[in-house]
Protein backbone atom coordinates (compact mmCIF):
# COMPACT_ATOMS: atom_id res chain seq x y z
CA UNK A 1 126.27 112.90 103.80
CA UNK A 2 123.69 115.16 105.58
CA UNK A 3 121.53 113.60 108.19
CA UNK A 4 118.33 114.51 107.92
CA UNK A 5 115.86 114.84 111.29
CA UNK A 6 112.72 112.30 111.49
CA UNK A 7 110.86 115.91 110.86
CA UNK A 8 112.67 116.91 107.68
CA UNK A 9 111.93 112.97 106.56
CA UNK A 10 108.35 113.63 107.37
CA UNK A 11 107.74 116.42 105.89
CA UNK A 12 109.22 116.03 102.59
CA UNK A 13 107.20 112.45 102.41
CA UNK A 14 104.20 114.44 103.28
CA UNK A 15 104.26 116.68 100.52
CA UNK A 16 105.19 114.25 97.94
CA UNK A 17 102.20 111.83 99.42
CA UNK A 18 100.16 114.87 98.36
CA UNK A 19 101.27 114.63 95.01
CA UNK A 20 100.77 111.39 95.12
CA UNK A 21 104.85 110.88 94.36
CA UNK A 22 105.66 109.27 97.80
CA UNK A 23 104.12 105.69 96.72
CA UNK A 24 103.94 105.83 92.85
CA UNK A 25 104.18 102.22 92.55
CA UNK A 26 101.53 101.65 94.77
CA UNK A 27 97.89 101.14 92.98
CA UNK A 28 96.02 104.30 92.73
CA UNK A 29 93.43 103.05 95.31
CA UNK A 30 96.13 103.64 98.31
CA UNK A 31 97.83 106.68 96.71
CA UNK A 32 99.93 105.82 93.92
CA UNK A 33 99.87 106.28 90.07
CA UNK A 34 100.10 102.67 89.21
CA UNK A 35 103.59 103.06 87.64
CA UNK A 36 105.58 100.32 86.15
CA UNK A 37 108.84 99.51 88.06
CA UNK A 38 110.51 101.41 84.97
CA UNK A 39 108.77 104.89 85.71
CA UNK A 40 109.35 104.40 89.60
CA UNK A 41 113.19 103.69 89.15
CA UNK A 42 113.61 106.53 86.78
CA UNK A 43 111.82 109.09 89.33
CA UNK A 44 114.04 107.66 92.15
CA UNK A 45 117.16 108.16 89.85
CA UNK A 46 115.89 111.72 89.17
CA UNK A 47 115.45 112.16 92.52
CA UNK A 48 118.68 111.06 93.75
CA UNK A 49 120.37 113.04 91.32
CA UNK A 50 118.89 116.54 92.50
CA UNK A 51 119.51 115.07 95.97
CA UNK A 52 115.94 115.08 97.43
CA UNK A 53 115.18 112.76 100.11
CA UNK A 54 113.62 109.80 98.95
CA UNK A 55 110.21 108.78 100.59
CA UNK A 56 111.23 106.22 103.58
CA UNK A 57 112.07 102.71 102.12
CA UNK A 58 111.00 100.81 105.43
CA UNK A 59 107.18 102.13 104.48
CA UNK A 60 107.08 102.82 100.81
CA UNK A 61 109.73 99.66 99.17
CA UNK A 62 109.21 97.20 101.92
CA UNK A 63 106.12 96.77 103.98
CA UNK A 64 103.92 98.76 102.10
CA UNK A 65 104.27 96.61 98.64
CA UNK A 66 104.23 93.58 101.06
CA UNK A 67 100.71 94.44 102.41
CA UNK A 68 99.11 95.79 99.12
CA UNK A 69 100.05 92.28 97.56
CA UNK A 70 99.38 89.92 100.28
CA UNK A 71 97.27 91.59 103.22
CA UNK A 72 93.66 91.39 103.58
CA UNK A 73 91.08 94.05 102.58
CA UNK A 74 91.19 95.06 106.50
CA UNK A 75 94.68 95.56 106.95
CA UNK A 76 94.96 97.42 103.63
CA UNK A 77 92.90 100.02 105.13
CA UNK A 78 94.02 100.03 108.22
CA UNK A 79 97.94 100.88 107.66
CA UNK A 80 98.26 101.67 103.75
CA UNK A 81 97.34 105.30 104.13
CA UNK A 82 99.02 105.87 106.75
CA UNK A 83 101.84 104.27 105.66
CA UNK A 84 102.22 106.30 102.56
CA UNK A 85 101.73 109.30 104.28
CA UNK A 86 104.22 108.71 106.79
CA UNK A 87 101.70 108.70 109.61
CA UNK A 88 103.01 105.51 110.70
CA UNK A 89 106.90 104.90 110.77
CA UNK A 90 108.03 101.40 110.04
CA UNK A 91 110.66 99.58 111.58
CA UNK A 92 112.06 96.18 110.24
CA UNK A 93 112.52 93.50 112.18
CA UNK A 94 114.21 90.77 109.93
CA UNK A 95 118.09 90.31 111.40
CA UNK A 96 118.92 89.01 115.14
CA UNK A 97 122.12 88.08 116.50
CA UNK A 98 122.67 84.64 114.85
CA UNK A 99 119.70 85.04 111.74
CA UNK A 100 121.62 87.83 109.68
CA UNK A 101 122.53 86.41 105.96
CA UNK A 102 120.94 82.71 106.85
CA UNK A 103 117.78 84.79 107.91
CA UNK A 104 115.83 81.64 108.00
CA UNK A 105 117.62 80.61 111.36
CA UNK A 106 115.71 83.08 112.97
CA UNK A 107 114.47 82.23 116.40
CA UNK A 108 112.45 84.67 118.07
CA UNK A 109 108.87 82.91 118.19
CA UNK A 110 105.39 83.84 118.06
CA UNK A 111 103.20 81.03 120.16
CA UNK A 112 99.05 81.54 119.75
CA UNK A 113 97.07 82.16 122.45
CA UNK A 114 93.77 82.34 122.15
CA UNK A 115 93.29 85.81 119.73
CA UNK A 116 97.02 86.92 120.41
CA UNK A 117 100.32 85.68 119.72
CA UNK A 118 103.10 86.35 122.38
CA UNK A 119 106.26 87.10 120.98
CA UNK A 120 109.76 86.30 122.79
CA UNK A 121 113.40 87.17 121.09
CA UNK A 122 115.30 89.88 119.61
CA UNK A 123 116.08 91.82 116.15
CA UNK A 124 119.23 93.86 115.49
CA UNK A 125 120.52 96.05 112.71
CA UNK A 126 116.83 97.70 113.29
CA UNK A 127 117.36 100.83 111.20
CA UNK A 128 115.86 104.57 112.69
CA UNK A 129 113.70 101.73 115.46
CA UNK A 130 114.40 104.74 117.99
CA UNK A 131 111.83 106.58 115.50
CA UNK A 132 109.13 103.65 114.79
CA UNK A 133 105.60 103.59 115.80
CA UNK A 134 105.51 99.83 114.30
CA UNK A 135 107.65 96.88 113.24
CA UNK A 136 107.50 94.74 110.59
CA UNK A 137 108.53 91.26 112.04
CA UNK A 138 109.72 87.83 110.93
CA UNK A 139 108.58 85.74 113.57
CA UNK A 140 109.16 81.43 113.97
CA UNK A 141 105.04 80.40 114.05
CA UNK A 142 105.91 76.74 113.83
CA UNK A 143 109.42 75.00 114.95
CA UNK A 144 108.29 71.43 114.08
CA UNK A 145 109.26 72.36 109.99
CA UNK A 146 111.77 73.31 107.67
CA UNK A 147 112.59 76.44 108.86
CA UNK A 148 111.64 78.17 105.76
CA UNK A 149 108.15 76.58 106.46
CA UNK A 150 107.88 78.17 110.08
CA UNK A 151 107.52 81.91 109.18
CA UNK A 152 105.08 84.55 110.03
CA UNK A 153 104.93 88.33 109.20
CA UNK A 154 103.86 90.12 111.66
CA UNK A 155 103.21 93.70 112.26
CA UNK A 156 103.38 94.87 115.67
CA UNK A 157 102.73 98.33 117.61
CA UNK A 158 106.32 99.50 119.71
CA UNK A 159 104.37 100.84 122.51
CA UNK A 160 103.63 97.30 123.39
CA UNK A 161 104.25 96.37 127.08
CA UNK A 162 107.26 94.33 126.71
CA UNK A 163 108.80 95.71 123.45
CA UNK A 164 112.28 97.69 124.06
CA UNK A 165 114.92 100.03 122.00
CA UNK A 166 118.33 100.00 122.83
CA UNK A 167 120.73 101.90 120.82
CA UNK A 168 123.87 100.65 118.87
CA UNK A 169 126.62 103.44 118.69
CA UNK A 170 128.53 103.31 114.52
CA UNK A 171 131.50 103.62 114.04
CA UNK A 172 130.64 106.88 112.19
CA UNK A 173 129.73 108.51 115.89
CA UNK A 174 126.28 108.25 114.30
CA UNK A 175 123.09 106.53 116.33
CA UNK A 176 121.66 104.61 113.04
CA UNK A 177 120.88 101.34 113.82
CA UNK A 178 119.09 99.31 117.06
CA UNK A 179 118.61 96.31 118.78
CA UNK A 180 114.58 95.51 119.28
CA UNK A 181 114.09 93.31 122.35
CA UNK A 182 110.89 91.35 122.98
CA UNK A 183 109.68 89.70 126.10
CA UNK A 184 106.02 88.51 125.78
CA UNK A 185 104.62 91.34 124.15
CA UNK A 186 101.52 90.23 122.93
CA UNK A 187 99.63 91.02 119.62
CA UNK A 188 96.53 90.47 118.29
CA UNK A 189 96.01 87.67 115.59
CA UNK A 190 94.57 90.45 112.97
CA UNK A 191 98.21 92.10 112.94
CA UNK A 192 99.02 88.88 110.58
CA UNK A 193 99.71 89.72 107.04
CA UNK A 194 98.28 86.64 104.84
CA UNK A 195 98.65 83.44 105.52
CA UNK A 196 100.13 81.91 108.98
CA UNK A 197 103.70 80.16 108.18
CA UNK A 198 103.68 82.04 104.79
CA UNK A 199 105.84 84.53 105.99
CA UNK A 200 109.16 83.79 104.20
CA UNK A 201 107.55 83.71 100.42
CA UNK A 202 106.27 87.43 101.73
CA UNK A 203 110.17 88.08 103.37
CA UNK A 204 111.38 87.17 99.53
CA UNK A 205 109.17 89.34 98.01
CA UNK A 206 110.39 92.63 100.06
CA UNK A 207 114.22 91.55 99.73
CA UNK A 208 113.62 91.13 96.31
CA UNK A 209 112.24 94.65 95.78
CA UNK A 210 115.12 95.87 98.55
CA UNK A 211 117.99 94.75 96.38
CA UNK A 212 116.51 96.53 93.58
CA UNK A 213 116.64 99.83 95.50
CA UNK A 214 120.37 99.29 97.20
CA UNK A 215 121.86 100.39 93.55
CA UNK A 216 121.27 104.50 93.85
CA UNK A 217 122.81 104.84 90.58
CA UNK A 218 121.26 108.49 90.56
CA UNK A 219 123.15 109.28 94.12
CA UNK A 220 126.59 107.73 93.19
CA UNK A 221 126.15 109.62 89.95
CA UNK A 222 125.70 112.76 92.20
CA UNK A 223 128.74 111.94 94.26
CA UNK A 224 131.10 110.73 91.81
CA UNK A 225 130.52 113.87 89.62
CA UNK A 226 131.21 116.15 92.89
CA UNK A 227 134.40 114.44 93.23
CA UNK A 228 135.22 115.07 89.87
CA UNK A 229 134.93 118.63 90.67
CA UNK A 230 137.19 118.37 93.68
CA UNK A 231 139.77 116.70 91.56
CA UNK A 232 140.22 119.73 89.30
CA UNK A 233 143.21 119.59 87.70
CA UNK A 234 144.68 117.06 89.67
CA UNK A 235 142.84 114.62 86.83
CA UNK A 236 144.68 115.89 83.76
CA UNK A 237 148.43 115.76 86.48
CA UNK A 238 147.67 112.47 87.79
CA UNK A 239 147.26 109.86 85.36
CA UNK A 240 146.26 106.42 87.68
CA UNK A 241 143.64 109.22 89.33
CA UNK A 242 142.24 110.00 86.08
CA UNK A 243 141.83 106.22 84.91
CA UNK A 244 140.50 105.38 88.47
CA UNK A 245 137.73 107.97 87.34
CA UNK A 246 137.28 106.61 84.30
CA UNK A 247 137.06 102.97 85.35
CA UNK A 248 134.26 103.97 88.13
CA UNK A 249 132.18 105.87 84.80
CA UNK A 250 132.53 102.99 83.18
CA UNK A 251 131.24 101.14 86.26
CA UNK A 252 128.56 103.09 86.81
CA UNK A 253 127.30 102.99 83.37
CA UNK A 254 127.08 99.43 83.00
CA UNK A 255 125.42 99.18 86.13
CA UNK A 256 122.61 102.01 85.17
CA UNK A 257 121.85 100.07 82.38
CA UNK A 258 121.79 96.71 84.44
CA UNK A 259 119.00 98.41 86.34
CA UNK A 260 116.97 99.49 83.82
CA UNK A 261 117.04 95.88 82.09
CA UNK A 262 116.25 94.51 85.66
CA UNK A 263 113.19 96.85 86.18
CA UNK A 264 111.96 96.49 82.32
CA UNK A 265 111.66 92.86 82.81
CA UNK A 266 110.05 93.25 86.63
CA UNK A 267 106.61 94.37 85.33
CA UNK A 268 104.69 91.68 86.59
CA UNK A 269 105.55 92.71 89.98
CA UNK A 270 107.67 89.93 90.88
CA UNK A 271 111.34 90.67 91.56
CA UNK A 272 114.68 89.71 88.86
CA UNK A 273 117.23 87.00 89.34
CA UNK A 274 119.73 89.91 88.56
CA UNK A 275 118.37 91.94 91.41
CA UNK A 276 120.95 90.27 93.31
CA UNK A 277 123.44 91.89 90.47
CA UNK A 278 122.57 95.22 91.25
CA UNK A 279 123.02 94.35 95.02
CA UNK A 280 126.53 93.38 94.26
CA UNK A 281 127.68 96.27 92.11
CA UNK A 282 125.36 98.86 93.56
CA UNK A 283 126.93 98.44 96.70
CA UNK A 284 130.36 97.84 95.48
CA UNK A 285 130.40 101.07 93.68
CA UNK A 286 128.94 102.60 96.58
CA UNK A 287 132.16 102.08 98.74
CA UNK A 288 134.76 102.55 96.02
CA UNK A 289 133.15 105.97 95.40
CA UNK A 290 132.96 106.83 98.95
CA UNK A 291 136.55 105.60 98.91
CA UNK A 292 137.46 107.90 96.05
CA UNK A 293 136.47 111.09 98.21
CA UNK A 294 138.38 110.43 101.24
CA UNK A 295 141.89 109.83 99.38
CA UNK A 296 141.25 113.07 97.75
CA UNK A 297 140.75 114.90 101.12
CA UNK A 298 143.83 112.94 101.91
CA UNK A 299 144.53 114.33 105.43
CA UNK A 300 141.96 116.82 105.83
CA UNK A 301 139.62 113.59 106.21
CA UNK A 302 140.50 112.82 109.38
CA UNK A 303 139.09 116.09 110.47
CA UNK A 304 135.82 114.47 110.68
CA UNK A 305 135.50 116.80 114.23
CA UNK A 306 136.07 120.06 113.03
CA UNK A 307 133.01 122.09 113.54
CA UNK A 308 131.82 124.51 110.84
CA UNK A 309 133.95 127.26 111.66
CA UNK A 310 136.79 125.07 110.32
CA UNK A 311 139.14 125.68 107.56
CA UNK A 312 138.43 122.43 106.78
CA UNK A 313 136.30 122.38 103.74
CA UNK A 314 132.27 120.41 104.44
CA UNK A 315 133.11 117.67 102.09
CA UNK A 316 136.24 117.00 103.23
CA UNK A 317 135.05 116.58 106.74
CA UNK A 318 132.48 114.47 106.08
CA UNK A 319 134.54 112.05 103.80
CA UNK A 320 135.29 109.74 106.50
CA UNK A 321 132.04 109.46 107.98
CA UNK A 322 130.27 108.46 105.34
CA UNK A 323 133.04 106.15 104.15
CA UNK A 324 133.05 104.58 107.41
CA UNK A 325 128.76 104.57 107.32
CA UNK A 326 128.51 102.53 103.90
CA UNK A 327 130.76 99.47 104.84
CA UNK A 328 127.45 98.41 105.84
CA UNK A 329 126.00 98.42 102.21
CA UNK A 330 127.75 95.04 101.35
CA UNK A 331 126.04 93.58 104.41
CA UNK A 332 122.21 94.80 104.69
CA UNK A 333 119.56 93.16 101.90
CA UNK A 334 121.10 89.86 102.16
CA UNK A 335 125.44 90.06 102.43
CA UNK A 336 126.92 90.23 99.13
CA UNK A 337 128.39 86.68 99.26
CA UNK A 338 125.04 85.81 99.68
CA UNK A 339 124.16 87.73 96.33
CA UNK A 340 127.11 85.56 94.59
CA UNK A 341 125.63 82.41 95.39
CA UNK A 342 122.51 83.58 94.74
CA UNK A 343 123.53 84.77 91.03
CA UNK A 344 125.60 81.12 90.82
CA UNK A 345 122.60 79.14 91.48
CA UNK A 346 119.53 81.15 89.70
CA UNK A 347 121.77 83.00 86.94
CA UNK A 348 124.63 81.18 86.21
CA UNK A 349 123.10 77.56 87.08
CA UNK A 350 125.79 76.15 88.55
């Protein structure tokens, strides 16, 4: 797992924008081809199969669709090209300390004054927020209802007096994730996307489109076939190696065609029930891939250290780390015990 620098991200969304590839399933008005969920997810497949960066999910998967669907004519033109183009970087601002699955419990509050709202409280998990220009924020507009009822979406500029970034180290050694902090920064009423108190129908429509995106079939493809070639012979020696392959093929199969029954039947732009599925076994597979690689470095992984002059091989050195880095995949998008109630209730109907 390569890091990539915010430049490197940048760019390669900046030349894609050009081809108008960065936002394909945006309309063609804000630069994107009008594609059908189908002819995005096979792109992105493509693309995470000949391991090209994909354009950054925060601007083109999340607040991007969110604005183009629900914002008004002003707002569209005020951030959607510069989203796509990567002129802005987004931050999410969805979990806080006690509001991470039950997101709904939020509590960090946006109280009107006059033509600005002053926002108090505090988001974690805030992914790259030591790179974002703006935040994308779920903020409580009204305690006296159901708390579902009480929601805003909010976008709001980082520079703001009052607004701070502090760092959370990974267990990876990695600086991935932040906490945001906010302590009467105040924002102008425009920065609302649609309706006051709507904000949670908006929230449902991103996490619906994130769960979507949290199966990279093409990547685990890409990974699971390089540690077939690390295996070698071992395979055809080791027979419980060889059916653990097998079984993850299998896995993966089933779920690549999951995904492209979820996305066929997602053309009217609203997000699948089995969403959640992909969620589940996207992530699942993920790990047990991830997994997969560090038992076959078998000690060499814990020379996660060694610099490049090593005679410890890249991918064995970097085996642990990203191991380590996607335990979080069963947590972000909504926790996957979460997903299993959520597949209970609108799947299963129980």
């Amino acid at each position: 797992r390569r890091e990539l620098s915010k430049e490197q991200i940048v760019e390669s969304q900046r030349v894609m924008n050009a081809a108008g590839l960065a936002v394909p399933n945006w309309p063609v008005e804000w630069g994107g081809k009008d594609w059908t969920p189908l002819q995005r997810h096979l792109w992105h497949e493509e693309m995470q199969l000949a391991a090209v960066p994909a354009p950054l999910a925060f601007n083109a998967s999340m607040v991007g669709p969110v604005i183009a669907a629900f914002g008004s004519q002003e707002i569209k033109e005020r951030f959607l090209p510069a989203t796509a183009n990567l002129d802005i970087w987004w931050s999410q601002g969805f979990s806080e300390p006690d509001a991470g699955s039950d997101l709904a419990s939020l509590r960090t509050t946006a109280v009107r004054e006059g033509d600005e709202y002053v926002v108090n409280g505090q988001k974690t998990w805030t992914t790259l927020g030591q790179y974002g220009d703006w935040i994308f924020t779920l903020v409580r507009t009204d305690p006296s209802v159901k708390k579902q009822a009480g929601i805003s979406f909010l976008l709001i500029d980082m520079t703001s007096p009052g607004l701070t970034v502090r760092p959370i180290e990974l267990i990876d050694g990695g600086h991935e994730v932040n906490e945001v902090f906010f302590e009467d920064v105040r924002v102008p009423v425009e920065n609302l996307v649609g309706e006051e108190n709507k904000g949670w129908d908006y929230a449902k429509f991103l996490l619906g489109n994130e769960r979507v995106g949290v199966a990279p079939v093409g990547s685990t493809k890409r990974i699971l076939a390089e540690a077939k070639e690390i295996a070698g012979d071992r395979i055809a020696d080791e027979p419980l190696l060889a059916a653990r392959f097998v079984e993850l093929e299998n896995e993966l199969l089933a779920l690549e065609l999951t995904a492209l029954r979820v996305v066929a039947h997602s053309a009217d732009g609203k997000p699948h029930p089995a969403s959640s599925v992909l969620k589940l076994k996207g992530t699942e597979l993920q790990q047990a891939v991830t997994e997969l690689v560090v038992d076959l470095a078998g000690p060499l992984s814990l020379a996660s250290g060694a610099g490049e002059g090593s005679d410890v091989p890249e991918w064995a050195r970097v085996a642990t780390p990203q191991y380590l880095n996607y335990r979080k995949a069963s947590i972000y998008g909504g926790s996957n015990e979460v997903q299993r109630q959520i597949i209970s209730k609108t799947i299963l109907g129980l």
